[in-house]
N, C-alpha and C. Protein backbone atom coordinates (compact mmCIF):
# COMPACT_ATOMS: atom_id res chain seq x y z
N UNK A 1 -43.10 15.13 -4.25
CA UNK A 1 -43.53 15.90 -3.11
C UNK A 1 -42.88 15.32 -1.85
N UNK A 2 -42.81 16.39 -1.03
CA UNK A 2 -41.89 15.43 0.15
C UNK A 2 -42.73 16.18 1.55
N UNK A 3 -43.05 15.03 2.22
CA UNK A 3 -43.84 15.04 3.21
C UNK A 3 -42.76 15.17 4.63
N UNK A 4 -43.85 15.98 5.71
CA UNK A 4 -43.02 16.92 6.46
C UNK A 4 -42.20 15.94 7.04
N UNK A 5 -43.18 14.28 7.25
CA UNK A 5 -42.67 13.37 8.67
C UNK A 5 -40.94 12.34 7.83
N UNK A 6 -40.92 13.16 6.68
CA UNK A 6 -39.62 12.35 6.07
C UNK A 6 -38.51 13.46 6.58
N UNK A 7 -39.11 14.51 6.63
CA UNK A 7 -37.86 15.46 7.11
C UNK A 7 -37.31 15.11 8.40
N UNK A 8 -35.70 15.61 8.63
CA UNK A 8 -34.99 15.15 10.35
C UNK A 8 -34.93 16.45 10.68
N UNK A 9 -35.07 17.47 11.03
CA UNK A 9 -34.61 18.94 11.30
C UNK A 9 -33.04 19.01 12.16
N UNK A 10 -32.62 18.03 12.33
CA UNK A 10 -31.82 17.76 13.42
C UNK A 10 -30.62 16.93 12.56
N UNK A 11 -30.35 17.11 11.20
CA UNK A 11 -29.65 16.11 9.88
C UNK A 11 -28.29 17.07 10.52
N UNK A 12 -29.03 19.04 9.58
CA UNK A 12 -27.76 19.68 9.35
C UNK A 12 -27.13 19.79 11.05
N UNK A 13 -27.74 19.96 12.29
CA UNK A 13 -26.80 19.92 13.09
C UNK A 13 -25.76 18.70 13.17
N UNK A 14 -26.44 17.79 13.05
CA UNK A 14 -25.22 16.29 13.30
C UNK A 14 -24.77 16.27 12.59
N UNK A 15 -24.81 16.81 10.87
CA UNK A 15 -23.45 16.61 9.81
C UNK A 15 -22.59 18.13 10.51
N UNK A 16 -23.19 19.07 11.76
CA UNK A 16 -22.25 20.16 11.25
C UNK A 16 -21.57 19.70 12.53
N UNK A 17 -21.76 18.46 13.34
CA UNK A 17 -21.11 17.97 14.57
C UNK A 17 -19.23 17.42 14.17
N UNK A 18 -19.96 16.60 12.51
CA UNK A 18 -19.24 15.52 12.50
C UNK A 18 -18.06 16.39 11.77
N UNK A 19 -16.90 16.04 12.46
CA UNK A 19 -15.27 16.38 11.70
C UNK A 19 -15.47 16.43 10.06
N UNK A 20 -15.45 17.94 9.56
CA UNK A 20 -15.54 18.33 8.02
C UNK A 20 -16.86 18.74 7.67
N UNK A 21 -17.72 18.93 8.60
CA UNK A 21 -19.34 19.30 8.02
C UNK A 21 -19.49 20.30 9.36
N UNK A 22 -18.18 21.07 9.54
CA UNK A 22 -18.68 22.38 10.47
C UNK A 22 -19.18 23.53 9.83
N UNK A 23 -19.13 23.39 8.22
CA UNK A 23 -19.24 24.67 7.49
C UNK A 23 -20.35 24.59 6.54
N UNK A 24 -21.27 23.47 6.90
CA UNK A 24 -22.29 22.82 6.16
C UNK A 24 -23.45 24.13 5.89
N UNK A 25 -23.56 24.71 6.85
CA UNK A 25 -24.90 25.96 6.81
C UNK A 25 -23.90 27.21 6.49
N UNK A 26 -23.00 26.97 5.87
CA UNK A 26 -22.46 28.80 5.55
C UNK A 26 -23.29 28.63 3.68
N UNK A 27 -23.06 27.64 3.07
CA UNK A 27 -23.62 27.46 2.10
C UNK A 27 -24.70 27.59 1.72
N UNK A 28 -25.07 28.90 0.65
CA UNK A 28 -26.24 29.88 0.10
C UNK A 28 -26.30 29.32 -1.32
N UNK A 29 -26.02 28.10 -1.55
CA UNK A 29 -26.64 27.66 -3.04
C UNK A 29 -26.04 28.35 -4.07
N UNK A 30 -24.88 28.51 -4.18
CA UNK A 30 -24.51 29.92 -5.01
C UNK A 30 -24.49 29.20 -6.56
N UNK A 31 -24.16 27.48 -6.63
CA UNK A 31 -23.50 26.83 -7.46
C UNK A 31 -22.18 26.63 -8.03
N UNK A 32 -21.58 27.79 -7.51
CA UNK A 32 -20.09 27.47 -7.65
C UNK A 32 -19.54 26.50 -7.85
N UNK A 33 -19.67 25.09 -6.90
CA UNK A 33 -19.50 23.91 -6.45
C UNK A 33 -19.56 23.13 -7.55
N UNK A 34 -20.67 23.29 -7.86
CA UNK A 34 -21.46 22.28 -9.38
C UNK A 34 -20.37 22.83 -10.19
N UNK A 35 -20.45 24.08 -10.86
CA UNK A 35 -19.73 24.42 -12.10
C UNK A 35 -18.64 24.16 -12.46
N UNK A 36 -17.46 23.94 -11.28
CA UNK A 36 -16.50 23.50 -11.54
C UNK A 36 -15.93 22.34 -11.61
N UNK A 37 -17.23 21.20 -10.63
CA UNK A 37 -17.01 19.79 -10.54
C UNK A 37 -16.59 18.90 -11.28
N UNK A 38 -15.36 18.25 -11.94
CA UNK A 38 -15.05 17.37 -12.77
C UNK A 38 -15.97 16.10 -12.18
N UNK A 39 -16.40 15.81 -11.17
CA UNK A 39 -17.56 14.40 -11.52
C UNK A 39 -18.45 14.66 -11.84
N UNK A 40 -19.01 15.84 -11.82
CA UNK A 40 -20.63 16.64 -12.60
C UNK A 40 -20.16 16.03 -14.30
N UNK A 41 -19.06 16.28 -14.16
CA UNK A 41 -18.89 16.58 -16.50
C UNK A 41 -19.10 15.59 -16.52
N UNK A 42 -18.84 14.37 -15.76
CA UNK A 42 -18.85 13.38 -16.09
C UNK A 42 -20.58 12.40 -15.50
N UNK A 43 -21.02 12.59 -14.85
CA UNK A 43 -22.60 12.19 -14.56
C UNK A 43 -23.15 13.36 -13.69
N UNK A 44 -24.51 13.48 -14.32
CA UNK A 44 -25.51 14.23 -13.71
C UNK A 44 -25.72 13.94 -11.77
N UNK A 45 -25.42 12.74 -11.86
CA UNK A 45 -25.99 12.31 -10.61
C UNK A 45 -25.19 13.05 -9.55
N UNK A 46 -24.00 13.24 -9.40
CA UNK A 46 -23.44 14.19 -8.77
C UNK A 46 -23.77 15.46 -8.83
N UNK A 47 -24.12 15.86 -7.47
CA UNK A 47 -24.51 17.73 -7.98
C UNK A 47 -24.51 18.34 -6.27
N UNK A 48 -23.06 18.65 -5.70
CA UNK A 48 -22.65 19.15 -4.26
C UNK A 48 -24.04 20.02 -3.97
N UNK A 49 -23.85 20.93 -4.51
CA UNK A 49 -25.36 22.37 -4.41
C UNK A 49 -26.49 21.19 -4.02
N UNK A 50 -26.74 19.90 -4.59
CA UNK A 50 -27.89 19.81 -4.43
C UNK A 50 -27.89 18.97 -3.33
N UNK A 51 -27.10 17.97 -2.89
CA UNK A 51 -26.65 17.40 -1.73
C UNK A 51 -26.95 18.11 -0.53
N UNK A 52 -26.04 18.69 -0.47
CA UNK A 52 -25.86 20.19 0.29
C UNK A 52 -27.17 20.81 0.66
N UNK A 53 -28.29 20.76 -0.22
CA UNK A 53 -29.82 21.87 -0.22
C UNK A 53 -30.44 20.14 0.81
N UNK A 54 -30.39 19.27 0.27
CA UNK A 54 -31.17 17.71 0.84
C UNK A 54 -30.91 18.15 2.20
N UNK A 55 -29.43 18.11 2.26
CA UNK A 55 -29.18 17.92 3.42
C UNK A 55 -29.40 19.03 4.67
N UNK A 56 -29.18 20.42 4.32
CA UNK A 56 -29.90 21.05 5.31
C UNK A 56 -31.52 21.27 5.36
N UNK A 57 -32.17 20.66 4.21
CA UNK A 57 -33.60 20.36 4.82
C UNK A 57 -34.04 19.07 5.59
N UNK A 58 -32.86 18.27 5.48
CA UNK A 58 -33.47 17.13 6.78
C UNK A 58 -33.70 16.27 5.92
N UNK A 59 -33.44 16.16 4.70
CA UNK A 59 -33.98 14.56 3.78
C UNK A 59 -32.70 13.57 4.12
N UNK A 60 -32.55 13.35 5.60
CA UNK A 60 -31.57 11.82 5.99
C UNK A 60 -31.95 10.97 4.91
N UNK A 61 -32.82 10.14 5.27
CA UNK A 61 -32.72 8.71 4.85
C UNK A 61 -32.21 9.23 3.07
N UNK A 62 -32.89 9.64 2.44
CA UNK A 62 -32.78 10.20 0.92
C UNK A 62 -31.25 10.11 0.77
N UNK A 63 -30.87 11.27 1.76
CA UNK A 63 -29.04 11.69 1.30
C UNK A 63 -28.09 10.44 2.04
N UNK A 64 -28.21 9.95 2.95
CA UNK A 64 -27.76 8.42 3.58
C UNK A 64 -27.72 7.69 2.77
N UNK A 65 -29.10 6.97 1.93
CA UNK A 65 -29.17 6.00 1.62
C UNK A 65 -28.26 5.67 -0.26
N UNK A 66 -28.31 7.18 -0.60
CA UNK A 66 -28.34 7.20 -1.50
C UNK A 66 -26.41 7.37 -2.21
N UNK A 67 -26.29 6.84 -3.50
CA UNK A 67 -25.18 6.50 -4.05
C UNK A 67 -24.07 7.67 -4.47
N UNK A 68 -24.74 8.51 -4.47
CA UNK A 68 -24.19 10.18 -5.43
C UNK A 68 -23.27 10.60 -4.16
N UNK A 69 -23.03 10.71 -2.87
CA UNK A 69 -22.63 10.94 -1.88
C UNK A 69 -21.18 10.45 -1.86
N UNK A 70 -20.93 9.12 -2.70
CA UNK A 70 -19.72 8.34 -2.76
C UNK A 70 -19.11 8.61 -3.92
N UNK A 71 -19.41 9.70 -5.12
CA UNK A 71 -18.66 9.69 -5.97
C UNK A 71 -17.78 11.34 -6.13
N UNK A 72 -17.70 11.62 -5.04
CA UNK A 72 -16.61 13.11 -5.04
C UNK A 72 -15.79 12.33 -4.91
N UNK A 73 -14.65 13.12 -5.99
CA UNK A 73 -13.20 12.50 -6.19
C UNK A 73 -12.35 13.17 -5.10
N UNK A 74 -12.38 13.98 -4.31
CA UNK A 74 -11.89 15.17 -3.07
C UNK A 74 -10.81 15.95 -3.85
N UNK A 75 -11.01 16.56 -5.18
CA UNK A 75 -10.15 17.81 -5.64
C UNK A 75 -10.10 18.22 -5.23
N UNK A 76 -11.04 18.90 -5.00
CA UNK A 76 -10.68 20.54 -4.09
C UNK A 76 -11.21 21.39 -4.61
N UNK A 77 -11.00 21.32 -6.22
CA UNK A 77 -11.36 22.23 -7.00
C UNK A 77 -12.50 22.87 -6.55
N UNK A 78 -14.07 22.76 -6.11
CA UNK A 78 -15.31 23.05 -5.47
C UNK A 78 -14.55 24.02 -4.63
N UNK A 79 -13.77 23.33 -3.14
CA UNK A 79 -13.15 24.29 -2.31
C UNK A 79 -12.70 25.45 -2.76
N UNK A 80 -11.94 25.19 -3.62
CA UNK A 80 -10.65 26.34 -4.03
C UNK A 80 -12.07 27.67 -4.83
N UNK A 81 -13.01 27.24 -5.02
CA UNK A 81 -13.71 28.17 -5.53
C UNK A 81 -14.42 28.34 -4.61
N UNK A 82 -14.95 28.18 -4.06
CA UNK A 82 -16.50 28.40 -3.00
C UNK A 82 -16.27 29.42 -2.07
N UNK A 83 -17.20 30.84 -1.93
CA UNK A 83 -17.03 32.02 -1.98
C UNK A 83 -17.38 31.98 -0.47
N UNK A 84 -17.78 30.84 0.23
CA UNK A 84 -18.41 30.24 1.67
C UNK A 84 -17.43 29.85 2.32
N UNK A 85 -16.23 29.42 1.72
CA UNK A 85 -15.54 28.46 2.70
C UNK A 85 -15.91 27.02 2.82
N UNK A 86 -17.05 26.47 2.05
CA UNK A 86 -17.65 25.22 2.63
C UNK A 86 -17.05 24.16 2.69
N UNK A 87 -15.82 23.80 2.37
CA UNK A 87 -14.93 22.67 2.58
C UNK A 87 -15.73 21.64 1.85
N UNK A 88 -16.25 21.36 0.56
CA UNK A 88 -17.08 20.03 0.25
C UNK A 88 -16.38 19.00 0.27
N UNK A 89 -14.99 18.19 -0.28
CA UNK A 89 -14.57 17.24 0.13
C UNK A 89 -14.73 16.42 0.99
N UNK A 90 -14.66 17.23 2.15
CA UNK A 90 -14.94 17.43 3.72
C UNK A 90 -16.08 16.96 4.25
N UNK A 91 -16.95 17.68 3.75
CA UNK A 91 -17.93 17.62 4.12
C UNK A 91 -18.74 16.26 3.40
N UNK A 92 -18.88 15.71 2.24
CA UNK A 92 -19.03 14.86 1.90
C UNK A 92 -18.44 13.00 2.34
N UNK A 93 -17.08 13.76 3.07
CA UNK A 93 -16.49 12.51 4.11
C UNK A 93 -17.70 12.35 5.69
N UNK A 94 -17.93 13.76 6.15
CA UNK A 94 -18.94 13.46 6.98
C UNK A 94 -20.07 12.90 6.67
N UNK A 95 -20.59 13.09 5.97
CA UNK A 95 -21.47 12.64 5.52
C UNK A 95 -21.50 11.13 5.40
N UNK A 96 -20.58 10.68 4.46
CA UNK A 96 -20.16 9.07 4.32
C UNK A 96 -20.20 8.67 5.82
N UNK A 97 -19.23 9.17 6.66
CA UNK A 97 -18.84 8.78 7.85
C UNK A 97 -20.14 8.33 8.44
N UNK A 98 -21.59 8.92 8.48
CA UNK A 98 -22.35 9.22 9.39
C UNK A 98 -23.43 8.03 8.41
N UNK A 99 -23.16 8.00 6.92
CA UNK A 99 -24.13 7.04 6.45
C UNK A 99 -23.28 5.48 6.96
N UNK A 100 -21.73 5.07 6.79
CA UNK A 100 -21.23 4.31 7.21
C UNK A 100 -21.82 3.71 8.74
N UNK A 101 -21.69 4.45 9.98
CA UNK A 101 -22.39 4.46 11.31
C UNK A 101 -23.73 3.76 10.77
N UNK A 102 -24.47 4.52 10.05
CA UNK A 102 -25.70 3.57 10.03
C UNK A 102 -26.05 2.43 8.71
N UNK A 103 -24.76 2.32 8.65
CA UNK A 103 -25.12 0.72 8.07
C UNK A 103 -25.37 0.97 6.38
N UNK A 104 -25.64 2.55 6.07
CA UNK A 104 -25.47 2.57 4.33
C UNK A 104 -23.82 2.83 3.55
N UNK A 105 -23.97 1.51 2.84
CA UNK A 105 -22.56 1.64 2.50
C UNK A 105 -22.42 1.14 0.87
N UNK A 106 -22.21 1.46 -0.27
CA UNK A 106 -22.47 1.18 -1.44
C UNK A 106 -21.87 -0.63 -1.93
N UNK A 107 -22.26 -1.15 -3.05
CA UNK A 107 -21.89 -2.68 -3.24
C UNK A 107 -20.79 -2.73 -3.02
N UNK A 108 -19.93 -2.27 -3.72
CA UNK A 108 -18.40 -2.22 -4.03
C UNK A 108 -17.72 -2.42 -3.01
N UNK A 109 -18.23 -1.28 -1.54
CA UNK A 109 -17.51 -0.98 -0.30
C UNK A 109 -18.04 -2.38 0.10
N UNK A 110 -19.17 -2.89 0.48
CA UNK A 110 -19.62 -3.80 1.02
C UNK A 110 -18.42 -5.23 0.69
N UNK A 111 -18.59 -5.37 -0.95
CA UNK A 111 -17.36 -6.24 -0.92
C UNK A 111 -16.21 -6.31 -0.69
N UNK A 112 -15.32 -5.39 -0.74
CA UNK A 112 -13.86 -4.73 -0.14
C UNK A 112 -14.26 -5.52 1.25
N UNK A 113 -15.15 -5.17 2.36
CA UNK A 113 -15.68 -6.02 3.35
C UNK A 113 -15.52 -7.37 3.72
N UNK A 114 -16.11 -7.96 2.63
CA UNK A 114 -16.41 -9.61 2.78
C UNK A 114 -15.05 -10.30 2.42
N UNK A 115 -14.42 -9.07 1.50
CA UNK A 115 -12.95 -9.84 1.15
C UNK A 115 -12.41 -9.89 2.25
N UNK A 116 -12.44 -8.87 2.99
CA UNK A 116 -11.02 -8.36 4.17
C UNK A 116 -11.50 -9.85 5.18
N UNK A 117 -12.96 -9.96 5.52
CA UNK A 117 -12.92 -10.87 6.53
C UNK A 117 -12.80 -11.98 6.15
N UNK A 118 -13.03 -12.42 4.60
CA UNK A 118 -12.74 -14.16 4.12
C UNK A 118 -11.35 -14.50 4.08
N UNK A 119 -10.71 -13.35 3.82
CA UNK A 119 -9.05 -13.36 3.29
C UNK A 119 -8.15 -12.57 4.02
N UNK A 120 -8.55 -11.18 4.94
CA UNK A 120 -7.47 -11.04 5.35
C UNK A 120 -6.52 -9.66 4.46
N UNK A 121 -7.26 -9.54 3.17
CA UNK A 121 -6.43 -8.26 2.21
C UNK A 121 -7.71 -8.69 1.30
N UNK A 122 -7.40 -7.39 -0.09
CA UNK A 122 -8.58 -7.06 -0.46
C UNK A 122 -8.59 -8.19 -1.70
N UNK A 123 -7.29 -9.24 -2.00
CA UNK A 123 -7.90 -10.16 -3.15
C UNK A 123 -6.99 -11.44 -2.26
N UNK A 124 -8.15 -12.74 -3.00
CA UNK A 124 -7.07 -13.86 -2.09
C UNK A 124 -6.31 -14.36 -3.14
N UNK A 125 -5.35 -14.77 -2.16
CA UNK A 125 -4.09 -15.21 -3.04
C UNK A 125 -4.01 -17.09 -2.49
N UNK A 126 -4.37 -17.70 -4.02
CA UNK A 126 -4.80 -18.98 -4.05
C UNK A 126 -3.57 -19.85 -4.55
N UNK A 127 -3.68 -21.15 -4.65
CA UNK A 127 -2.44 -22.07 -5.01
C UNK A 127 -1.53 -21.53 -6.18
N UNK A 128 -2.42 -21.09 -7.04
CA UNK A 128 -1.90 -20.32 -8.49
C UNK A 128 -1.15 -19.44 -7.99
N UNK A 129 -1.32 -18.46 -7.57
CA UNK A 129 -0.36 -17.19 -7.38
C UNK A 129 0.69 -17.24 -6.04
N UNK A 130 0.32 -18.38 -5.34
CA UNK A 130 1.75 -18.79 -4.65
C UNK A 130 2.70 -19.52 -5.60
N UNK A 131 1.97 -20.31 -6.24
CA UNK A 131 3.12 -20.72 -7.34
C UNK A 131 3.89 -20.32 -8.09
N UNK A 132 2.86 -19.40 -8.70
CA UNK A 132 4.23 -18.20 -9.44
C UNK A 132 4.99 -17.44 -8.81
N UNK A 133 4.32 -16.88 -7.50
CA UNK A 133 5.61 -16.33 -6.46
C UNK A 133 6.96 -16.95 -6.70
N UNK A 134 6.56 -18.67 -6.05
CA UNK A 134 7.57 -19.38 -6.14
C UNK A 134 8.85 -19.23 -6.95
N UNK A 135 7.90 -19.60 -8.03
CA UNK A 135 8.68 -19.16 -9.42
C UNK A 135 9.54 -18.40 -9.72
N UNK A 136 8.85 -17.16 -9.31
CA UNK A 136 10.02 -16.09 -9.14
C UNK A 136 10.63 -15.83 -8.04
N UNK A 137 10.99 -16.61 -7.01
CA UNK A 137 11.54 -16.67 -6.35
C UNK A 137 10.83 -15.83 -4.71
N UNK A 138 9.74 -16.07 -4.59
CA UNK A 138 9.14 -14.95 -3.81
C UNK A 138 8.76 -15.75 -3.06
N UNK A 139 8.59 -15.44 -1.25
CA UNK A 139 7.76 -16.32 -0.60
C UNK A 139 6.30 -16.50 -0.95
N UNK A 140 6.22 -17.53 -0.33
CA UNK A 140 4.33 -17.78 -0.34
C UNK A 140 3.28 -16.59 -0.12
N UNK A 141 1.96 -16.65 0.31
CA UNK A 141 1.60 -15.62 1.10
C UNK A 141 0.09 -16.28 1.51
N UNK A 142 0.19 -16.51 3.17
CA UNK A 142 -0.66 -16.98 3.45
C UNK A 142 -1.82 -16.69 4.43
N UNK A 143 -3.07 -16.93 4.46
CA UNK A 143 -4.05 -16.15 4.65
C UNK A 143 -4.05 -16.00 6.34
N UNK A 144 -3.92 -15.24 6.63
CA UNK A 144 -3.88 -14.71 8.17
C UNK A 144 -5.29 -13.94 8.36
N UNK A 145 -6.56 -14.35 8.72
CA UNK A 145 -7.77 -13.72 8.82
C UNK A 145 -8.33 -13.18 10.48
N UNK A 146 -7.38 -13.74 11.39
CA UNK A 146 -7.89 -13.52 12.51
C UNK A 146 -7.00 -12.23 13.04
N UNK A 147 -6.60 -11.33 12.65
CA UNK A 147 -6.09 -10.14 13.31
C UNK A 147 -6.55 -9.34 12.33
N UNK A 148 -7.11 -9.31 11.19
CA UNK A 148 -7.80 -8.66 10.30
C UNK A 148 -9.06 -8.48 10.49
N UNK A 149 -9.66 -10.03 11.17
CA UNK A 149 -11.39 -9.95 11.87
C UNK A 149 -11.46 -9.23 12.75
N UNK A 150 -9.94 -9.62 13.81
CA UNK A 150 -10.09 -8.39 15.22
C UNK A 150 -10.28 -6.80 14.40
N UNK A 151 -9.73 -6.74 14.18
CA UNK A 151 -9.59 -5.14 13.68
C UNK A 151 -10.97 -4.55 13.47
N UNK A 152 -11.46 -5.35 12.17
CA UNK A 152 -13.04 -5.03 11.85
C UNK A 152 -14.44 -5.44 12.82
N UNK A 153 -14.02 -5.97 13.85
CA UNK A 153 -15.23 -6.32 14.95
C UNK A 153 -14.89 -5.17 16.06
N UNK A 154 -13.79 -4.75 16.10
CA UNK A 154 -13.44 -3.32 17.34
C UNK A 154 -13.69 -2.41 16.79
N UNK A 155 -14.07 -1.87 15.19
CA UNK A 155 -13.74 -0.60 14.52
C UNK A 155 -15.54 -0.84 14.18
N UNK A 156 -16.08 -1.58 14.14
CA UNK A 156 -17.80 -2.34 13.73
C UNK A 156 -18.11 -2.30 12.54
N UNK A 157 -16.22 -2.38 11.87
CA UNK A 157 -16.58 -2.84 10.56
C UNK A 157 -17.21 -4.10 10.01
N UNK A 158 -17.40 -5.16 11.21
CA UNK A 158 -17.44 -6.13 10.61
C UNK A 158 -19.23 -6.47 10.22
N UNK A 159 -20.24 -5.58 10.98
CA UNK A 159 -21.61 -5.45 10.91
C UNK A 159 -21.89 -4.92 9.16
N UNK A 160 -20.98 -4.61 8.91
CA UNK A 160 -21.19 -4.20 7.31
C UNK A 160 -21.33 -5.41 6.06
N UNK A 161 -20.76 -6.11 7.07
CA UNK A 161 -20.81 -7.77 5.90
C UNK A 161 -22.09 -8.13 5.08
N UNK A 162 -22.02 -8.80 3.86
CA UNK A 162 -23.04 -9.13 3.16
C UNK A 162 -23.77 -7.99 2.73
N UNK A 163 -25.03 -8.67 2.41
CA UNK A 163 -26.35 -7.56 2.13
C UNK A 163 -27.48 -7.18 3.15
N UNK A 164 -27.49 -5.95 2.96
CA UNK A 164 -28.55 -5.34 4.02
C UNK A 164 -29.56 -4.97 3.06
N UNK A 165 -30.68 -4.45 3.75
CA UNK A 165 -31.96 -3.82 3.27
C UNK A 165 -31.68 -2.54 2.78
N UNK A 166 -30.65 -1.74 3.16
CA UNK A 166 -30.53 -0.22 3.25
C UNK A 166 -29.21 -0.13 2.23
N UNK A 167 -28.31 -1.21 1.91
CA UNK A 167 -27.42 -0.86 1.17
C UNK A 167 -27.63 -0.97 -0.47
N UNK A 168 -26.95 0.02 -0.92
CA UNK A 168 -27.34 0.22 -2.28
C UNK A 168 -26.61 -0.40 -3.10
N UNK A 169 -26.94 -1.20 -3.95
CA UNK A 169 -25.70 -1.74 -5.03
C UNK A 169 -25.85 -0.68 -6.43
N UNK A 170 -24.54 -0.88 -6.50
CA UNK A 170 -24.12 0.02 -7.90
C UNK A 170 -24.67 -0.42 -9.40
């Protein structure tokens, strides 16, 4: 059951603000979306139609917080069928975009994170794998973290670090 004070009434305007979720309310549930979805064949938990229904009733925290939001592969395929125009790819980037802003961001992304600011790129490269560089004749490669931190403290990627209360692990 979902109680009125969990609803935002004010969700579908700000996803239809954000770049790719201008076409968020042309969508009449038709299912189109679902039927053709290659991440549907593959888990239930994905289901655009139903995203899509959360989200113009105002269930934020629900569709924010939650993991199914991060697994559209952006075919198209949904698009290329949808009798609305609804751009879901699209619209599912707004969405991310707007759960990102508030701090929900899945495990995986979170670590991609902690790498960039410990190291500088997304794996570190330790005595071992300069050595074999060597080996093959390749320069070193060494950890440069402070123009990588700038980047993510101006962009507020860097508030994403670690574990939060709101982020979901996989």
């Amino acid at each position: 059951m979902i109680k009125s004070n969990q609803l935002d009434p004010d969700f579908k305007s700000e996803i239809s603000k954000e770049p790719g979720g201008e076409h968020l309310k042309r969508c009449f549930s038709c299912g189109t979306c679902t039927a053709g979805c290659p991440v549907r064949d593959i888990t239930e938990k994905y289901n655009p139609r139903k995203i899509i229904r959360m989200a113009i009733l105002g269930l934020r925290d629900e569709v924010l917080s939650s993991d199914f939001i991060w697994l559209c592969s952006s075919c198209y395929s949904c698009y290329e069928r949808c009798p609305q125009d609804v751009r879901i790819p699209e619209l599912m980037n707004a969405i991310k975009n707007i759960a990102v802003r508030e701090g929900y961001l899945p495990g995986a992304y979170r670590t991609q994170v902690d790498l960039l600011w410990d190291h500088g790129r997304l794996l570190e490269i330790s005595d071992f794998e300069n050595e074999e560089r060597q080996r093959h004749g390749l320069p070193p490669i060494y950890e440069k973290v402070e123009g990588v931190r700038r980047i993510l403290k101006v962009t507020g990627v860097d508030k994403l670090r670690g574990s939060r209360e709101n982020s979901r692990e996989e």
